[in-house]
N, C-alpha and C. Protein backbone atom coordinates (compact mmCIF):
# COMPACT_ATOMS: atom_id res chain seq x y z
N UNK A 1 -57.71 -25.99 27.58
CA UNK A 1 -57.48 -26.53 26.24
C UNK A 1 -58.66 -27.41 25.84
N UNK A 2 -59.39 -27.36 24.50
CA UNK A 2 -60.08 -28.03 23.93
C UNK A 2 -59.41 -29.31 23.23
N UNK A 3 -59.80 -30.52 23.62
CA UNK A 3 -59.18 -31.83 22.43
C UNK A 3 -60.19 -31.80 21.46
N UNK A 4 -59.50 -31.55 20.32
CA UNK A 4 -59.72 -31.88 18.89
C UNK A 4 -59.41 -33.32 18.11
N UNK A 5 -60.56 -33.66 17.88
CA UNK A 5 -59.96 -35.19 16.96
C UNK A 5 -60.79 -35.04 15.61
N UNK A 6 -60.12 -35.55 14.77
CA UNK A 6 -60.86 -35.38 12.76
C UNK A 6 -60.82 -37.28 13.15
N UNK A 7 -61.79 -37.05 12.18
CA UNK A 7 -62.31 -38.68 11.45
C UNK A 7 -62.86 -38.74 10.35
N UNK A 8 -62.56 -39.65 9.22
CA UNK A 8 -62.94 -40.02 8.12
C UNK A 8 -61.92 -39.35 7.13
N UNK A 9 -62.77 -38.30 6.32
CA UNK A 9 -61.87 -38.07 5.57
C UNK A 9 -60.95 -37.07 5.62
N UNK A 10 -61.14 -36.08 6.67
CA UNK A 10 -60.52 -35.12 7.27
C UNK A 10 -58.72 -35.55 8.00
N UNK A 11 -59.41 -36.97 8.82
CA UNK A 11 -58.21 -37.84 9.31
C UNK A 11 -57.02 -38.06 8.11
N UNK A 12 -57.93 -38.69 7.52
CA UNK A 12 -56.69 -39.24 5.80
C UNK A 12 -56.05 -38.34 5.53
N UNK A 13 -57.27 -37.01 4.82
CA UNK A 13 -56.55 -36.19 4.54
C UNK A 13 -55.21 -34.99 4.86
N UNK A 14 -55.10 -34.98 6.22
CA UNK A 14 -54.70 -34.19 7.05
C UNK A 14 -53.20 -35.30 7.44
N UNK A 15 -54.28 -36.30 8.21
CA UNK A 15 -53.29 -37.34 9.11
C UNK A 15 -53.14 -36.32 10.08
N UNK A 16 -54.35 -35.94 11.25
CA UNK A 16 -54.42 -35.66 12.45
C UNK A 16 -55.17 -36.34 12.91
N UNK A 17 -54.56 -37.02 14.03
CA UNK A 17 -55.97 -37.65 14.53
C UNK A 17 -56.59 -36.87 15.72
N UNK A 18 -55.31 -36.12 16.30
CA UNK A 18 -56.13 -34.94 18.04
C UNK A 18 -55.04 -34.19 17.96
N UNK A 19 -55.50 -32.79 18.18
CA UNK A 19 -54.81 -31.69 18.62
C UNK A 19 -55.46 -31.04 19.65
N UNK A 20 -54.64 -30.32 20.11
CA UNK A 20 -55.31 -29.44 21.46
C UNK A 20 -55.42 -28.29 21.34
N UNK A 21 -55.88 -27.23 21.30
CA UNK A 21 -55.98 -25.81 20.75
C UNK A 21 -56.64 -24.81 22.02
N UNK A 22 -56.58 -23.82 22.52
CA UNK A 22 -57.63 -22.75 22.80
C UNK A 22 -58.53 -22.21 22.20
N UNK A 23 -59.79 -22.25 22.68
CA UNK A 23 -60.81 -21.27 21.69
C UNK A 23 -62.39 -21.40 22.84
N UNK A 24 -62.88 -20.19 22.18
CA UNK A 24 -64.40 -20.52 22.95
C UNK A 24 -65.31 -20.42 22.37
N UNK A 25 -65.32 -20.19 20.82
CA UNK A 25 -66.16 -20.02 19.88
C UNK A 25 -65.88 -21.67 18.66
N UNK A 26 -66.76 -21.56 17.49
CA UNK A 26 -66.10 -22.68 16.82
C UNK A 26 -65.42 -22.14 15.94
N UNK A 27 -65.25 -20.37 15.73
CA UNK A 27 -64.49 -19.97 14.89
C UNK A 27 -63.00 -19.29 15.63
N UNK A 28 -62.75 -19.02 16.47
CA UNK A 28 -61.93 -19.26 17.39
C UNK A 28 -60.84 -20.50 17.72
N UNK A 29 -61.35 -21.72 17.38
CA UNK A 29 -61.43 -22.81 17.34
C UNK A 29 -60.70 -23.82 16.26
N UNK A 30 -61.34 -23.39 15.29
CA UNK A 30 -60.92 -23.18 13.42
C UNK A 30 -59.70 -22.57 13.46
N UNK A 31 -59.82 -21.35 13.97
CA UNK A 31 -58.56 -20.00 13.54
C UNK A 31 -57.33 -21.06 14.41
N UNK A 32 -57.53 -21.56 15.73
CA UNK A 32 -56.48 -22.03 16.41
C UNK A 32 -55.95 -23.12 15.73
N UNK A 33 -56.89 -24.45 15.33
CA UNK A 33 -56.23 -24.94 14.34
C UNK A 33 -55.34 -25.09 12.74
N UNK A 34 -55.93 -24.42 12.30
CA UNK A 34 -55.28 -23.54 11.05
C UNK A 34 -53.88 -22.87 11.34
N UNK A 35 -53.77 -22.13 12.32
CA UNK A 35 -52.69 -21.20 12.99
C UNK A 35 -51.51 -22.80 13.59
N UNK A 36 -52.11 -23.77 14.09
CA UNK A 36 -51.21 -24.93 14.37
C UNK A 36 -50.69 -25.44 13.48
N UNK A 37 -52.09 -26.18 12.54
CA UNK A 37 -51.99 -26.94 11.09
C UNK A 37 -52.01 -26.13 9.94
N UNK A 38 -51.22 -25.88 9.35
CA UNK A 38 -51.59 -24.69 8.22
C UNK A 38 -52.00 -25.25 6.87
N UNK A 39 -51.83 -26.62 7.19
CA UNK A 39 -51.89 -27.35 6.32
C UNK A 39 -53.47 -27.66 5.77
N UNK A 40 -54.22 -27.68 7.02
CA UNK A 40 -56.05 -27.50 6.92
C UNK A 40 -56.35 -26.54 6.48
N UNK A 41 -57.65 -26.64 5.87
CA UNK A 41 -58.63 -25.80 4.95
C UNK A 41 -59.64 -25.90 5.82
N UNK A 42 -59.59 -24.14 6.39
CA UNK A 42 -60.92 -23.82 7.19
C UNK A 42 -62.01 -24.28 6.76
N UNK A 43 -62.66 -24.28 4.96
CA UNK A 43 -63.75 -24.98 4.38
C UNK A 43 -63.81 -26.07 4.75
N UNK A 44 -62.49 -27.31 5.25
CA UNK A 44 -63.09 -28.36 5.42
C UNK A 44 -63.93 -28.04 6.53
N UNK A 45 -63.43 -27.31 7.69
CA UNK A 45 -63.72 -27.64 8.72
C UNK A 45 -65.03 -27.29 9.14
N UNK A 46 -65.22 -25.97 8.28
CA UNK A 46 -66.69 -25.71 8.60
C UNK A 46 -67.67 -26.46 8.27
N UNK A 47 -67.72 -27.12 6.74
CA UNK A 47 -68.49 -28.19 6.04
C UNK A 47 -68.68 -29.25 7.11
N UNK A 48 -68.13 -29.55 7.86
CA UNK A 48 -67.90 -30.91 8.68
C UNK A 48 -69.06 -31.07 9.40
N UNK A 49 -69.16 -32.42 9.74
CA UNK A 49 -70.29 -32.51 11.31
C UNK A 49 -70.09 -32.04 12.16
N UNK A 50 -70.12 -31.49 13.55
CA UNK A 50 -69.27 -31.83 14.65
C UNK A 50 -69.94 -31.92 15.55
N UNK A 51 -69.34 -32.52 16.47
CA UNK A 51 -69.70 -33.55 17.78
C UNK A 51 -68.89 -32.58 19.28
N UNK A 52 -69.63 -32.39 20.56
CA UNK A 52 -69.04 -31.93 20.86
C UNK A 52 -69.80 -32.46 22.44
N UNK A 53 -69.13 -33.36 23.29
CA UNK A 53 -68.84 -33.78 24.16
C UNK A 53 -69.77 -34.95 24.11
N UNK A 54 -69.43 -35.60 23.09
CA UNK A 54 -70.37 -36.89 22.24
C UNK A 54 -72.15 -36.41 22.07
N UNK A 55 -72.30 -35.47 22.09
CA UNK A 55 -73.57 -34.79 21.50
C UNK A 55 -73.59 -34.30 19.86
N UNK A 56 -73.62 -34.62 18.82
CA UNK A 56 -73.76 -34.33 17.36
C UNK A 56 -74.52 -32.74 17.59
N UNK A 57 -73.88 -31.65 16.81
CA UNK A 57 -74.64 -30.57 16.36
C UNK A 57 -74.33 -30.22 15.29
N UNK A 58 -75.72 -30.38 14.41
CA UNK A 58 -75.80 -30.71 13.05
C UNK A 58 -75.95 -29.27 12.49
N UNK A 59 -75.58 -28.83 11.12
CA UNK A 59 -75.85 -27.39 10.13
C UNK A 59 -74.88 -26.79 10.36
N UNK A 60 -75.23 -26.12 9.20
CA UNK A 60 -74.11 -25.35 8.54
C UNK A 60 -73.88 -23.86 9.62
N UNK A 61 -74.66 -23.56 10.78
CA UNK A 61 -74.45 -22.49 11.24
C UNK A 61 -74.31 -22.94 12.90
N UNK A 62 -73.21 -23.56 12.89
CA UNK A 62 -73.00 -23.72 14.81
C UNK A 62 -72.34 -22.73 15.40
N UNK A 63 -72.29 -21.01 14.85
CA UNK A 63 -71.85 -20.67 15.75
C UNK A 63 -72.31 -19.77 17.00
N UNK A 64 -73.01 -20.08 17.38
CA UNK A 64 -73.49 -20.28 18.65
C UNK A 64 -72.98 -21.23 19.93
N UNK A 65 -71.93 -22.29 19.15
CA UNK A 65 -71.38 -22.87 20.13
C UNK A 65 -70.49 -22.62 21.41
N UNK A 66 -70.30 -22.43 22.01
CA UNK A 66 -68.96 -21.95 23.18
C UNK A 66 -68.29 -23.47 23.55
N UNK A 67 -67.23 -23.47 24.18
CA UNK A 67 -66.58 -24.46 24.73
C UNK A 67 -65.42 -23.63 25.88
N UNK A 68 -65.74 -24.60 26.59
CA UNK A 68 -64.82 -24.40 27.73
C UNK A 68 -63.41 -25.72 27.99
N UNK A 69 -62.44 -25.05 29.06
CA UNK A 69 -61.50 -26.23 28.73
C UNK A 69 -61.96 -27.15 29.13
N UNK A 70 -61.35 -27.96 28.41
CA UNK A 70 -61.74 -30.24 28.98
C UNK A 70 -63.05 -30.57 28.13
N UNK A 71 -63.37 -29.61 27.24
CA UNK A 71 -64.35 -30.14 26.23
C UNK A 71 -63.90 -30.77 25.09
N UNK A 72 -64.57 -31.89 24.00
CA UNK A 72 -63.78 -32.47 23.18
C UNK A 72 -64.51 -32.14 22.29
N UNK A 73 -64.16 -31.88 20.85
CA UNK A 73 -64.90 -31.34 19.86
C UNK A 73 -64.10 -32.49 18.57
N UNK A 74 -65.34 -32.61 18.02
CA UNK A 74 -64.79 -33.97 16.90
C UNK A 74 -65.31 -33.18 16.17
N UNK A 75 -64.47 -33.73 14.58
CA UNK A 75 -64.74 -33.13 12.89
C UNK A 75 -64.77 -33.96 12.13
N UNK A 76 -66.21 -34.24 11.46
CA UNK A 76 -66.17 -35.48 10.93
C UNK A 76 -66.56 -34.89 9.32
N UNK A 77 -65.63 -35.47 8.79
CA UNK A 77 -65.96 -34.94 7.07
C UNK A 77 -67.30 -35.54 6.87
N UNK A 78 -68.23 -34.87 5.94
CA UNK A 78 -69.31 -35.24 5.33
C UNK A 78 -68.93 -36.51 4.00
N UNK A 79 -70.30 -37.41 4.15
CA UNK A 79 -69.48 -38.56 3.39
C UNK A 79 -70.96 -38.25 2.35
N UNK A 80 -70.50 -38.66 0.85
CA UNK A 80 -71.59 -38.88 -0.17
C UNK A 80 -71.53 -40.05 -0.97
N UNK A 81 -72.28 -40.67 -1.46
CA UNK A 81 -72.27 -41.67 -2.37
C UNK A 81 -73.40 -41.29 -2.95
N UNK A 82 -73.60 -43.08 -3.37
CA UNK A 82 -74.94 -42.67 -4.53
C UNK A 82 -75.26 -44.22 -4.56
């Protein structure tokens, strides 16, 4: 099992703070949460930062990622101001 935790605005919005899911891809990953939470929007999730065993991997194209179990994968909404 992968631990999943959202922060910022993903957290609010949702009100998840960790779920646990199977997956070995980050779209695998997505699909497992969605399939839990139906309530999430895959767009958030892809838009997001994510962090994945406190290492940041930044852009819009991580999938190249794998994960194995006991890895932790964080989703951090993108923040904007001005």
């Amino acid at each position: 099992m992968i631990r999943v935790k959202f922060y910022g605005r993903l957290k609010a919005r949702y009100g998840i703070r960790m779920t646990k899911v199977s997956g070995s891809s980050l779209d695998e990953v997505i699909d497992a949460i969605v399939t839990r939470h139906p309530e999430v929007r895959k767009e958030d999730l892809r838009n997001a930062t994510v962090i994945v065993n406190r290492k940041e991997k930044v852009g819009k194209d991580n999938k190249g990622l794998s994960f194995s179990s006991g890895d932790e994968l964080v989703f951090i909404s993108p923040v904007g101001g001005g």
